[in-house]
PDB file of N, CA and C in Angstrom:
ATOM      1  N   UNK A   1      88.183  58.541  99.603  1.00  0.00           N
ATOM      2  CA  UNK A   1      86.967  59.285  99.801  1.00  0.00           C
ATOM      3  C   UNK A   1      85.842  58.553  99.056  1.00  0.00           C
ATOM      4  N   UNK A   2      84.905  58.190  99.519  1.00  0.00           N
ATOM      5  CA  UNK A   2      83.839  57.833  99.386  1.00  0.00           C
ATOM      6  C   UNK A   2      83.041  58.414  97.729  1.00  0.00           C
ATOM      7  N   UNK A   3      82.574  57.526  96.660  1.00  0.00           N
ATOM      8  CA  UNK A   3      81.952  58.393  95.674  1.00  0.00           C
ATOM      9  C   UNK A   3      81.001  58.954  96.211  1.00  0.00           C
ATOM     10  N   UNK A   4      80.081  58.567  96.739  1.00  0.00           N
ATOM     11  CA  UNK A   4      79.081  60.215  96.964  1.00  0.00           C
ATOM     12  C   UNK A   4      79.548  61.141  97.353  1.00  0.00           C
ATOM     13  N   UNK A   5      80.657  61.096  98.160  1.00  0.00           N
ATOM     14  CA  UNK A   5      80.714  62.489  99.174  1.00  0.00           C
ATOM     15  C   UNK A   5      81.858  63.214  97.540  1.00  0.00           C
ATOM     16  N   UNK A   6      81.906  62.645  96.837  1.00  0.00           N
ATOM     17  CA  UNK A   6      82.968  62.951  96.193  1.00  0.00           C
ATOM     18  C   UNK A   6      81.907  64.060  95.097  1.00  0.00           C
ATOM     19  N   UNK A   7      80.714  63.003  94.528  1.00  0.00           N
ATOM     20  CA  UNK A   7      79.328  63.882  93.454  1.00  0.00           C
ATOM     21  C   UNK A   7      79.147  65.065  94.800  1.00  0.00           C
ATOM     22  N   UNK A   8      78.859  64.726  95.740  1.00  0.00           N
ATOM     23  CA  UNK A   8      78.339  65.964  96.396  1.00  0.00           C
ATOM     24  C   UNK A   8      78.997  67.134  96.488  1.00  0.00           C
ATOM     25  N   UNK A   9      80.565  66.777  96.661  1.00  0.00           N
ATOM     26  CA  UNK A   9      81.464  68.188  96.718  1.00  0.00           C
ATOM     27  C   UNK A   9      81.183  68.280  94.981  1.00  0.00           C
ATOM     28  N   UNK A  10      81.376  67.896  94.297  1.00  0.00           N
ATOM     29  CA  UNK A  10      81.392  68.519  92.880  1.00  0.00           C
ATOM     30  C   UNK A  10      80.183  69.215  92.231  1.00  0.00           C
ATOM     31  N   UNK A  11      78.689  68.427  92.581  1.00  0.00           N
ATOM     32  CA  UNK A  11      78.007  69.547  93.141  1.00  0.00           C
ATOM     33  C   UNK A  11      77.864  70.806  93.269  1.00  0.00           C
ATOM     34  N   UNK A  12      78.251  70.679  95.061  1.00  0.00           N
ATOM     35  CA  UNK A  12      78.583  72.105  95.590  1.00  0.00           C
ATOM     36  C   UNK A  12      79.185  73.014  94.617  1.00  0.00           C
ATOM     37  N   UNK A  13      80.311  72.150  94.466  1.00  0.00           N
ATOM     38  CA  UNK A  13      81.302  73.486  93.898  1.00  0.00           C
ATOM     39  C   UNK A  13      80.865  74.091  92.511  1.00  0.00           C
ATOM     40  N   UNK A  14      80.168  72.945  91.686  1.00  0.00           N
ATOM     41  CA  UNK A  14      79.482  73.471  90.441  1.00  0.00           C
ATOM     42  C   UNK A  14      78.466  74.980  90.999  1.00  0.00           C
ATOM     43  N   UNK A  15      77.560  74.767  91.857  1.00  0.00           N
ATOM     44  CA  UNK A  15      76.485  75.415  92.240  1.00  0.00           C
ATOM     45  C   UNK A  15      77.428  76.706  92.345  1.00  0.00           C
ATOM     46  N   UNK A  16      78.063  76.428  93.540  1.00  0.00           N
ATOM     47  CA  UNK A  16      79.272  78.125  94.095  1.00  0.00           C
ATOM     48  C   UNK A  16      79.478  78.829  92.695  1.00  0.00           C
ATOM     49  N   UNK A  17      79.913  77.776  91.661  1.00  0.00           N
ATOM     50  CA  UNK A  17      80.931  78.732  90.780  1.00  0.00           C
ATOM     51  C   UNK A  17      79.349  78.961  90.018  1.00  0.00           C
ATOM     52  N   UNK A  18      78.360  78.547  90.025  1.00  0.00           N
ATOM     53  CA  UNK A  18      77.292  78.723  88.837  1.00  0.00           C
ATOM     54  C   UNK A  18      76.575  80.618  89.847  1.00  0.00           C
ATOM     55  N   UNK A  19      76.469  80.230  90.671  1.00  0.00           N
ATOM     56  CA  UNK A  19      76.191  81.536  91.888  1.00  0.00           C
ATOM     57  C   UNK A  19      76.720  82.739  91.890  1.00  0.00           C
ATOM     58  N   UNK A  20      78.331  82.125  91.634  1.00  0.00           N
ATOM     59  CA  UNK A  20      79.520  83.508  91.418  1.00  0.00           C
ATOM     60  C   UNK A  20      79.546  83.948  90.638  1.00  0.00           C
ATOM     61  N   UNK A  21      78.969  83.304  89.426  1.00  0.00           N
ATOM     62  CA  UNK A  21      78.871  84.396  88.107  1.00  0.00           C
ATOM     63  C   UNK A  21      77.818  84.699  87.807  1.00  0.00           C
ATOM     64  N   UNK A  22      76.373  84.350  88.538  1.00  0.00           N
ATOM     65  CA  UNK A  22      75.519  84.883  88.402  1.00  0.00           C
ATOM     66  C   UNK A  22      75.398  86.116  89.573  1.00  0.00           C
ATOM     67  N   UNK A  23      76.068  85.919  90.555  1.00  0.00           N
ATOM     68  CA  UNK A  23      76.035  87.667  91.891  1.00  0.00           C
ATOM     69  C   UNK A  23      75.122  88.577  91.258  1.00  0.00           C
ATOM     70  N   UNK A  24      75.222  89.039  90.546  1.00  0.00           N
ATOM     71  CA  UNK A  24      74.932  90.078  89.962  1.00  0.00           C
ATOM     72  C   UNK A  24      73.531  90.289  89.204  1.00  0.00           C
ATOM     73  N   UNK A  25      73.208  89.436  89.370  1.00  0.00           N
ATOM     74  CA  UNK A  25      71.639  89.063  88.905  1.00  0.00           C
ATOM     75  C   UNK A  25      70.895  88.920  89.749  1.00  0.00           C
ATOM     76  N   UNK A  26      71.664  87.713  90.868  1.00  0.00           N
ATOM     77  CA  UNK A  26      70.951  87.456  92.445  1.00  0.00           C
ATOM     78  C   UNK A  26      71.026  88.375  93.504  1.00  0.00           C
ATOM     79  N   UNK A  27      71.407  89.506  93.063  1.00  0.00           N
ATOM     80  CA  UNK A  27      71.434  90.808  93.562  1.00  0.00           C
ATOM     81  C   UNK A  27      70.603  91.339  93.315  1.00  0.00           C
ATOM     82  N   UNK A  28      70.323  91.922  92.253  1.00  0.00           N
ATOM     83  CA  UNK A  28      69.307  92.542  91.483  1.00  0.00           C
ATOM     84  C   UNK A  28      67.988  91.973  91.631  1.00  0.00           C
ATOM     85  N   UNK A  29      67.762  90.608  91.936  1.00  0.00           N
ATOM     86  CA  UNK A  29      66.839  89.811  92.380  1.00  0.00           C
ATOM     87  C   UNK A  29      66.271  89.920  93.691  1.00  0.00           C
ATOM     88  N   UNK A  30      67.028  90.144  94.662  1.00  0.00           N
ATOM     89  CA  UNK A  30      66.813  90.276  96.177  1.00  0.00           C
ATOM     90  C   UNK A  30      66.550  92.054  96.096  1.00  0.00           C
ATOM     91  N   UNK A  31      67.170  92.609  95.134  1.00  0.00           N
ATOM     92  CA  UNK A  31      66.632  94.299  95.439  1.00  0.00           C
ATOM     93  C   UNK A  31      65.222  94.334  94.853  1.00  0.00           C
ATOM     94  N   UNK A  32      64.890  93.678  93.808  1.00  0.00           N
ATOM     95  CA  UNK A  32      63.538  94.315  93.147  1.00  0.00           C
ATOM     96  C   UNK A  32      62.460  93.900  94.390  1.00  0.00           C
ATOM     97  N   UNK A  33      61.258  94.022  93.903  1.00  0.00           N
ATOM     98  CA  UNK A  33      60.071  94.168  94.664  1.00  0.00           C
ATOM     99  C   UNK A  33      59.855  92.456  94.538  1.00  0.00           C
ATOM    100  N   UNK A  34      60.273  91.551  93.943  1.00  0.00           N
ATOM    101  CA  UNK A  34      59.723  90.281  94.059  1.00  0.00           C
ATOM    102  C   UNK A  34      60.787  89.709  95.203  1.00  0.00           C
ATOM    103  N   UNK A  35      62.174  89.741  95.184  1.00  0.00           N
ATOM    104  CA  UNK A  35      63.058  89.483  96.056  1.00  0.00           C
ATOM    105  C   UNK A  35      62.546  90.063  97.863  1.00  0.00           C
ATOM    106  N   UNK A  36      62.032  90.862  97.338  1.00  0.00           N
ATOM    107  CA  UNK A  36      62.164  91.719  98.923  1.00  0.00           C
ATOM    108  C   UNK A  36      60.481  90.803  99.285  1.00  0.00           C
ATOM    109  N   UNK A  37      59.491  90.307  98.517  1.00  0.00           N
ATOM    110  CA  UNK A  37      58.337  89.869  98.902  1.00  0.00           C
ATOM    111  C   UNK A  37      58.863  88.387  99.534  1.00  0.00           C
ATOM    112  N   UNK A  38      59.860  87.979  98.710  1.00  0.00           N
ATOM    113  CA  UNK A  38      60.229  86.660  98.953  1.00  0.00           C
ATOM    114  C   UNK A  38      60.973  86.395 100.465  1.00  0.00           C
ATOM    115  N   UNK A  39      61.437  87.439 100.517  1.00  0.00           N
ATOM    116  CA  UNK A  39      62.609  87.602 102.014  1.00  0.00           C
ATOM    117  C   UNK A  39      61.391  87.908 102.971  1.00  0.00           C
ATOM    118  N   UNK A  40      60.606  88.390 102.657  1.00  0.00           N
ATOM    119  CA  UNK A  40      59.695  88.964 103.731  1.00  0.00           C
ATOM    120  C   UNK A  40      58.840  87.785 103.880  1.00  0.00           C
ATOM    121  N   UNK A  41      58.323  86.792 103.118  1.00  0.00           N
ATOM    122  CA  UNK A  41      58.139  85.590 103.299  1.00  0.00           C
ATOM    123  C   UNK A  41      58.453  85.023 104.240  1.00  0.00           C
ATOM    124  N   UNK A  42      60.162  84.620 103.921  1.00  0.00           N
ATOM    125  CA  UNK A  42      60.458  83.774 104.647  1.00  0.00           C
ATOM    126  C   UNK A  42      60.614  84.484 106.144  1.00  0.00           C
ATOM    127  N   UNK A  43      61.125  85.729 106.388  1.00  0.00           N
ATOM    128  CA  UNK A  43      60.771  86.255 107.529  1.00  0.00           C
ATOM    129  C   UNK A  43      59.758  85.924 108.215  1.00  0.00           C
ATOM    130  N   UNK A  44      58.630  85.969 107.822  1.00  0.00           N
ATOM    131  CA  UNK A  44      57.301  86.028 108.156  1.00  0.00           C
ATOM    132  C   UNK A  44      57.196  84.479 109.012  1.00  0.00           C
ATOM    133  N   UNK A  45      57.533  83.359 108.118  1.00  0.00           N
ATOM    134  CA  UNK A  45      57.353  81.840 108.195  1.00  0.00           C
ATOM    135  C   UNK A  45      58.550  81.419 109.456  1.00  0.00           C
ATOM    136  N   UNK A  46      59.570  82.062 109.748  1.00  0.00           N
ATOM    137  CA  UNK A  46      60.371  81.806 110.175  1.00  0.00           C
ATOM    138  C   UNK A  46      60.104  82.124 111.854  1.00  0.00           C
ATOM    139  N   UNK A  47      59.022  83.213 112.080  1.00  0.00           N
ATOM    140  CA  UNK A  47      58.528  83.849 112.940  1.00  0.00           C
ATOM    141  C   UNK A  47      57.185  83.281 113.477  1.00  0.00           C
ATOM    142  N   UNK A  48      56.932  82.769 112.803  1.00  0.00           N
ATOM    143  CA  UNK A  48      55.373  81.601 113.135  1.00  0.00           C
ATOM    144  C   UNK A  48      56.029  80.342 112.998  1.00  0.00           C
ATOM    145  N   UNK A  49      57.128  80.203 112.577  1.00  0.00           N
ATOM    146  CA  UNK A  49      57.232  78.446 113.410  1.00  0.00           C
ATOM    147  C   UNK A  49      58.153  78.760 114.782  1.00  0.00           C
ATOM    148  N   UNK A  50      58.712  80.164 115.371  1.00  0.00           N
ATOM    149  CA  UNK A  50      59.104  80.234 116.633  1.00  0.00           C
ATOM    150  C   UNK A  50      58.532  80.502 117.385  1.00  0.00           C
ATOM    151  N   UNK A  51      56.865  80.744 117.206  1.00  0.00           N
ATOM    152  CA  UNK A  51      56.066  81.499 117.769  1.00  0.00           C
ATOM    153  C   UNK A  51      55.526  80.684 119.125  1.00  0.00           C
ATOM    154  N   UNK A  52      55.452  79.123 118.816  1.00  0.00           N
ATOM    155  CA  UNK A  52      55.095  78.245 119.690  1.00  0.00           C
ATOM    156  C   UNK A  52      56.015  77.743 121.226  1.00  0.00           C
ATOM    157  N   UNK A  53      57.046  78.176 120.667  1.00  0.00           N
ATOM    158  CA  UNK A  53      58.579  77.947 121.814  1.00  0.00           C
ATOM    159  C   UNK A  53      58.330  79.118 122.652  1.00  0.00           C
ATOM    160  N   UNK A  54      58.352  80.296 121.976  1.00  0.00           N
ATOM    161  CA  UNK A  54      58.371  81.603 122.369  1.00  0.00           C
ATOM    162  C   UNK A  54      57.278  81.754 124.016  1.00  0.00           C
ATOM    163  N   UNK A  55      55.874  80.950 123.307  1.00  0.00           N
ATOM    164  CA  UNK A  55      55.170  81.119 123.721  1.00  0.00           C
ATOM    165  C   UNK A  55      55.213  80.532 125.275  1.00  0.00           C
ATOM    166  N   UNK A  56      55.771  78.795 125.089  1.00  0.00           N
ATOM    167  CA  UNK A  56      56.348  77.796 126.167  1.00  0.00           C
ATOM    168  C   UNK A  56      56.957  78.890 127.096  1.00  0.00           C
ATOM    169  N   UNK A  57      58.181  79.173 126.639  1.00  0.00           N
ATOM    170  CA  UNK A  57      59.297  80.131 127.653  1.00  0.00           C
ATOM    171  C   UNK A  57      58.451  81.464 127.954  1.00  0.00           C
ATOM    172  N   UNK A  58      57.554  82.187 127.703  1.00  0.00           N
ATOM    173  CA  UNK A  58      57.028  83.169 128.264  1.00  0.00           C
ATOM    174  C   UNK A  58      55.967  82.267 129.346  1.00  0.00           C
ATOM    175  N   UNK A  59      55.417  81.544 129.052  1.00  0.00           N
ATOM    176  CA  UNK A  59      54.163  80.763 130.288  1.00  0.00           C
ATOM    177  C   UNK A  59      55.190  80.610 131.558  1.00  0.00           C
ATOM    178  N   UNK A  60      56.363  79.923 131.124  1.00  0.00           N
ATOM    179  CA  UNK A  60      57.328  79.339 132.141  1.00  0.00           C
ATOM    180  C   UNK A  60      57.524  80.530 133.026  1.00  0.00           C
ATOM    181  N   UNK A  61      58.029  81.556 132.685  1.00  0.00           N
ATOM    182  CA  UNK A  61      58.481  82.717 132.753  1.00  0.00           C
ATOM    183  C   UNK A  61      58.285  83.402 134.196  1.00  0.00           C
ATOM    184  N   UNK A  62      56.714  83.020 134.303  1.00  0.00           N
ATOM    185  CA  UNK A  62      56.191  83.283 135.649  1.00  0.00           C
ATOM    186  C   UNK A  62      56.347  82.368 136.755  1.00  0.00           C
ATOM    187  N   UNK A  63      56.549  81.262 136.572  1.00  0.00           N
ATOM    188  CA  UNK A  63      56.509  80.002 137.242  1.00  0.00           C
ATOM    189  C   UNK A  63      57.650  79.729 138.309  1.00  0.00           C
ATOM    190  N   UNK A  64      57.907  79.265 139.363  1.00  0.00           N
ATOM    191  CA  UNK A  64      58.082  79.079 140.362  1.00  0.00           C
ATOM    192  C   UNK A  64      59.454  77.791 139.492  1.00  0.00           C
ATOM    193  N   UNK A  65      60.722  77.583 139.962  1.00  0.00           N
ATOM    194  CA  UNK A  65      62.043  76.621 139.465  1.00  0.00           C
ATOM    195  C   UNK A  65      61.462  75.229 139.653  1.00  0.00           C
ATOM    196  N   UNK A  66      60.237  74.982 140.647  1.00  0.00           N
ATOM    197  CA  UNK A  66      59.835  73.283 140.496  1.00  0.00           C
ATOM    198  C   UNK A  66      58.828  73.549 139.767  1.00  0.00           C
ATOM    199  N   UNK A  67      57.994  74.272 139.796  1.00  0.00           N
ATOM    200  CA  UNK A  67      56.811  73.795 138.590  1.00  0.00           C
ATOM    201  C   UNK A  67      57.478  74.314 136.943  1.00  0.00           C
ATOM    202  N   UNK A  68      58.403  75.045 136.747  1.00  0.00           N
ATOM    203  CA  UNK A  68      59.037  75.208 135.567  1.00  0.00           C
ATOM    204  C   UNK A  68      59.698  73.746 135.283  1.00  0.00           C
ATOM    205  N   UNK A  69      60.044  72.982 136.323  1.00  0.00           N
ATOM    206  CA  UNK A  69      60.863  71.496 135.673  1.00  0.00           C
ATOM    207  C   UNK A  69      60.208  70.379 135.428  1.00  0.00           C
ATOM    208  N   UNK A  70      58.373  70.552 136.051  1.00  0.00           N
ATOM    209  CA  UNK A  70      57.608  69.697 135.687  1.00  0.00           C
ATOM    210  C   UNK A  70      56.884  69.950 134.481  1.00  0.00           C
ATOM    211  N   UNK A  71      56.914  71.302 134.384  1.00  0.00           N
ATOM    212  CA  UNK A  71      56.629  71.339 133.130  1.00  0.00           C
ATOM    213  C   UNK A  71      57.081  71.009 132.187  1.00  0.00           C
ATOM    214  N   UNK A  72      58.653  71.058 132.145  1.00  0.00           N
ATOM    215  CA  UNK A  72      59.359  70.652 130.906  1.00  0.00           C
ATOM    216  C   UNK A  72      59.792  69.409 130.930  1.00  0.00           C
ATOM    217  N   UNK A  73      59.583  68.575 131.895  1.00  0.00           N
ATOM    218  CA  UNK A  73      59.297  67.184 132.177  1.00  0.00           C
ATOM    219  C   UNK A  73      58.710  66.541 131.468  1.00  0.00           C
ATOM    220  N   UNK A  74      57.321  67.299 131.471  1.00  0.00           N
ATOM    221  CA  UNK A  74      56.019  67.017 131.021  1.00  0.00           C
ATOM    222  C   UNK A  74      55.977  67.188 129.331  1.00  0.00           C
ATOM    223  N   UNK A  75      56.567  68.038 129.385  1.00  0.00           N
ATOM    224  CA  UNK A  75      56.549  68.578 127.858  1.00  0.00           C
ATOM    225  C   UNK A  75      57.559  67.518 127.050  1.00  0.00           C
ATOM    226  N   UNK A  76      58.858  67.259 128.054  1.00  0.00           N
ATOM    227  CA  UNK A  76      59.997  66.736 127.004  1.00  0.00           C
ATOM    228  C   UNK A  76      59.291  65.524 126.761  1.00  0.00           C
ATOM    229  N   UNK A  77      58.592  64.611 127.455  1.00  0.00           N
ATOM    230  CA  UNK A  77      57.780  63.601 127.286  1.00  0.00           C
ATOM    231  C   UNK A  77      57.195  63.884 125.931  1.00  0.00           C
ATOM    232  N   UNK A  78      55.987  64.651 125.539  1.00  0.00           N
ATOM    233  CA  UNK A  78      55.425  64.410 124.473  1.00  0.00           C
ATOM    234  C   UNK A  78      55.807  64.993 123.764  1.00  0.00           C
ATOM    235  N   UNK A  79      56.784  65.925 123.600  1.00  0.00           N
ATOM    236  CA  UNK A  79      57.623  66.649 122.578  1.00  0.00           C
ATOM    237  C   UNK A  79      58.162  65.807 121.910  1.00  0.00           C
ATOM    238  N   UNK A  80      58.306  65.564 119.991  1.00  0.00           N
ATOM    239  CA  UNK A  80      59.275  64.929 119.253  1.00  0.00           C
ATOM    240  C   UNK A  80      60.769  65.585 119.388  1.00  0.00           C
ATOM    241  N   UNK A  81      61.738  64.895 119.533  1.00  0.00           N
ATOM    242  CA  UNK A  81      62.835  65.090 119.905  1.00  0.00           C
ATOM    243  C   UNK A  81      63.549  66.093 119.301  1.00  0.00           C
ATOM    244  N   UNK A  82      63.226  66.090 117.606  1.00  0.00           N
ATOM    245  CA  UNK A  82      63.400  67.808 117.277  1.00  0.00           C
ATOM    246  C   UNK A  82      62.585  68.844 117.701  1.00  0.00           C
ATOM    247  N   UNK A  83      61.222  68.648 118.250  1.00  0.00           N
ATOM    248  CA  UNK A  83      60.939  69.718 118.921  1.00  0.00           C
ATOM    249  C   UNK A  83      61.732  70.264 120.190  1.00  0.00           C
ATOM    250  N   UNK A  84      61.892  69.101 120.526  1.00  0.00           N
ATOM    251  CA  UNK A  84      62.763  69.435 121.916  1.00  0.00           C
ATOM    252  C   UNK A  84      63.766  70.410 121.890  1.00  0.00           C
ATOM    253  N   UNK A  85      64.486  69.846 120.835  1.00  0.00           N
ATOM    254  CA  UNK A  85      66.222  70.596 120.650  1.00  0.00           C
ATOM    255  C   UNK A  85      65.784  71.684 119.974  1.00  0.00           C
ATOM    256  N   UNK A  86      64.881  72.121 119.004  1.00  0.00           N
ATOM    257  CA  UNK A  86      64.235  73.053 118.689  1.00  0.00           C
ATOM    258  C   UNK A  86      64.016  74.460 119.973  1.00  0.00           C
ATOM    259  N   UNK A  87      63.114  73.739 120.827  1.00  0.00           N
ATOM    260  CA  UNK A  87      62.629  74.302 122.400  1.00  0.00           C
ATOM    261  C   UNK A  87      63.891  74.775 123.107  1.00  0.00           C
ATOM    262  N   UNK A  88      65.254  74.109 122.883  1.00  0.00           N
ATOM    263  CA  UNK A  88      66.346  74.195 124.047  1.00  0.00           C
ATOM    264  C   UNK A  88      67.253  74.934 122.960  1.00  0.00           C
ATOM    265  N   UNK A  89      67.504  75.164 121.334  1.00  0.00           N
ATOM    266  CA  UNK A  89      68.027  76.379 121.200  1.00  0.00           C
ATOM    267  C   UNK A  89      67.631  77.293 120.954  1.00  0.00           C
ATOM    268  N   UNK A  90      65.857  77.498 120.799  1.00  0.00           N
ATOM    269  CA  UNK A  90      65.596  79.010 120.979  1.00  0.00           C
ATOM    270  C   UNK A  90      65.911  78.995 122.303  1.00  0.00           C
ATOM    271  N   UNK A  91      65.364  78.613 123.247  1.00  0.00           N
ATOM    272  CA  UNK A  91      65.425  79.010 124.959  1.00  0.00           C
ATOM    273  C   UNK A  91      67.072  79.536 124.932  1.00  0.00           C
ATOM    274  N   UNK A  92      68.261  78.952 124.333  1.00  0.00           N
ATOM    275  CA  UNK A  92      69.276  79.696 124.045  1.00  0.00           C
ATOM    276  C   UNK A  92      69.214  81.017 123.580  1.00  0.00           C
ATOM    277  N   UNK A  93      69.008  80.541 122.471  1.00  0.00           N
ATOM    278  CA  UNK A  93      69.051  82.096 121.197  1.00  0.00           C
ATOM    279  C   UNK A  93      68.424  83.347 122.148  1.00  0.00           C
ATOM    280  N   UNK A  94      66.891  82.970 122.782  1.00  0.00           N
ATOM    281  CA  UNK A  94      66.554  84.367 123.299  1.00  0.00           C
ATOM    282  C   UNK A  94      67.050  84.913 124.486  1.00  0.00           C
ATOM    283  N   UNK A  95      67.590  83.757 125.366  1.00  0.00           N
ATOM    284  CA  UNK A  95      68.345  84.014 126.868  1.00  0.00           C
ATOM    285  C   UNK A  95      70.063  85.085 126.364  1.00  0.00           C
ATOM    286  N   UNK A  96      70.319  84.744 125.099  1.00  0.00           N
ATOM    287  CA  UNK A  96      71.810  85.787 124.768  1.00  0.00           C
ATOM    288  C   UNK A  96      70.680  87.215 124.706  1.00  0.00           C
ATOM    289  N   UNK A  97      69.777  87.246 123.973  1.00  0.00           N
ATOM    290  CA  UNK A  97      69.622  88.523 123.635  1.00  0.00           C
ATOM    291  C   UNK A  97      68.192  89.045 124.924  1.00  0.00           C
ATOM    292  N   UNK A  98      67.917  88.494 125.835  1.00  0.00           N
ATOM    293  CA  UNK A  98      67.064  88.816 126.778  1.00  0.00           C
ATOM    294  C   UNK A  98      67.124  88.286 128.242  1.00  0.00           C
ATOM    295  N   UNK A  99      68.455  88.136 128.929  1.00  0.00           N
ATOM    296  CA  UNK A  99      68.866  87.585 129.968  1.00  0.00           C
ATOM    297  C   UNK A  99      68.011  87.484 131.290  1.00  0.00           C
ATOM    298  N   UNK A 100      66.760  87.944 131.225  1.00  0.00           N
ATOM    299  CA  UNK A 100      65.631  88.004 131.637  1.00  0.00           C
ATOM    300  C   UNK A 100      65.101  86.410 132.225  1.00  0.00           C
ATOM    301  N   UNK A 101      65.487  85.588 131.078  1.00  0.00           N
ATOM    302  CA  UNK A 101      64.667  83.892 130.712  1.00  0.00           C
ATOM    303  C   UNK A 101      66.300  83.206 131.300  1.00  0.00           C
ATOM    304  N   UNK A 102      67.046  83.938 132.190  1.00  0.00           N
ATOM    305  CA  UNK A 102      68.033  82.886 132.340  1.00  0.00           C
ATOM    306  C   UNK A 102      67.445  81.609 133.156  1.00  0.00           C
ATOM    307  N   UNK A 103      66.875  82.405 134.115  1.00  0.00           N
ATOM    308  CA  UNK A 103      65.910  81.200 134.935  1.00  0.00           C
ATOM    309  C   UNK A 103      65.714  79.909 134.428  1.00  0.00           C
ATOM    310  N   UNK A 104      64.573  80.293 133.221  1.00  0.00           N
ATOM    311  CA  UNK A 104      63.918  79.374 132.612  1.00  0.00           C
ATOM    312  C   UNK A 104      64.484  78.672 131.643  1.00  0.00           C
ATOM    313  N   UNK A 105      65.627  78.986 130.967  1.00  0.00           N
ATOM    314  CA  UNK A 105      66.866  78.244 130.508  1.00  0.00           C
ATOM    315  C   UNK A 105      67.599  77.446 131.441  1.00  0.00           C
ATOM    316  N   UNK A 106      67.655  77.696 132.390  1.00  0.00           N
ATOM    317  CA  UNK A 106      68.699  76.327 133.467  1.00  0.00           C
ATOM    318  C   UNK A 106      67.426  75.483 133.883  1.00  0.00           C
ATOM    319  N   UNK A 107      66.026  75.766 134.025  1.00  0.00           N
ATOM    320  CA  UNK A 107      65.489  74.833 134.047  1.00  0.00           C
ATOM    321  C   UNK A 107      65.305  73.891 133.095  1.00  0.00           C
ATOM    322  N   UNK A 108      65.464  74.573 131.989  1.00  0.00           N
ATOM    323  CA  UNK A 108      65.265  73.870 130.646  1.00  0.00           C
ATOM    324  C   UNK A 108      66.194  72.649 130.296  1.00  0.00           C
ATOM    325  N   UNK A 109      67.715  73.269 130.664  1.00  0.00           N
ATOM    326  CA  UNK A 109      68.608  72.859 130.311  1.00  0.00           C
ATOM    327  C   UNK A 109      68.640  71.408 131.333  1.00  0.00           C
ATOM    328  N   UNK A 110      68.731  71.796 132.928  1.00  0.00           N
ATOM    329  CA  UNK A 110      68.954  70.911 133.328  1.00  0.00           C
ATOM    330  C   UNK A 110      67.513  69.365 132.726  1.00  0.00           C
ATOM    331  N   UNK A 111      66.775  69.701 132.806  1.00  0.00           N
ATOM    332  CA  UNK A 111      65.469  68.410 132.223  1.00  0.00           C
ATOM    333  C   UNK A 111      65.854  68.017 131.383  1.00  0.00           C
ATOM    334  N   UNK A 112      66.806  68.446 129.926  1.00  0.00           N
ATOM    335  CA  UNK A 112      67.740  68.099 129.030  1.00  0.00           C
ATOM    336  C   UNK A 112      68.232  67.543 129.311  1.00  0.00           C
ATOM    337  N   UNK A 113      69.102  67.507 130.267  1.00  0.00           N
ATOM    338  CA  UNK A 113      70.643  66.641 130.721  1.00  0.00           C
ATOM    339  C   UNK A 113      70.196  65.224 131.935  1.00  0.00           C
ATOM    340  N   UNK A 114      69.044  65.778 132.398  1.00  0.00           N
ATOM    341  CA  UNK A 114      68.577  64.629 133.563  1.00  0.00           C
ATOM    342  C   UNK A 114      67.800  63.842 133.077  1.00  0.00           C
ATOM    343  N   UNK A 115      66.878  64.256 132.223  1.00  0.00           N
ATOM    344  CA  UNK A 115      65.998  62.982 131.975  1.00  0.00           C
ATOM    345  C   UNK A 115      65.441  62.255 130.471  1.00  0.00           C
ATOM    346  N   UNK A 116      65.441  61.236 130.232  1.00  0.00           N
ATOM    347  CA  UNK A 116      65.740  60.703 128.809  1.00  0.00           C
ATOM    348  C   UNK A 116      64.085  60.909 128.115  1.00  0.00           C
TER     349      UNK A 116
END
């Protein structure tokens, strides 16, 4: 095994066991009023950087199966490639919980698989 991967598990495992005996603090931390500002934070941030995908797959939404594939044609073009995969697992994530966007997920998907 490789020495880094070797510091990194030891690491980890320092952190786990430093975590496990603190539980009980980082509990108490996430209940008070600063924990719950902090979670609501990241809630908040987590919801404005999906806000832009969200937005893609609702425009699509209305769109006709060929102008939905030029669009994402168009898009996978100037999209950075983590945006992309970004774009193709929300278009996942919301098609499980809103089967509504299946449409616009197989268009999605297939422009994924067809074109570089």
């Amino acid at each position: 095994m490789p020495i880094p991967l070797l510091v990194w598990a030891a690491a980890a495992a320092g952190a786990a066991y430093i975590a496990w005996q603190n539980r009980n603090k980082i509990a108490d931390f996430f209940d008070s009023e600063e924990g719950r500002i902090l979670l609501k934070g990241a809630a908040d941030a987590a919801v404005g950087y999906i806000e832009p995908y969200k937005q893609m797959l609702d425009e699509c939404y209305a769109m006709d199966s060929d102008k939905r594939r030029v669009f994402f044609s168009e898009a996978k073009k100037r999209m950075t490639s983590d945006n992309w995969i970004n774009l193709a697992i929300y278009g996942s994530l919301i098609c499980k919980g809103n089967p509504k966007y299946l449409a616009v997920l197989a268009d999605l998907l297939y422009i994924d698989e067809h074109e570089d």
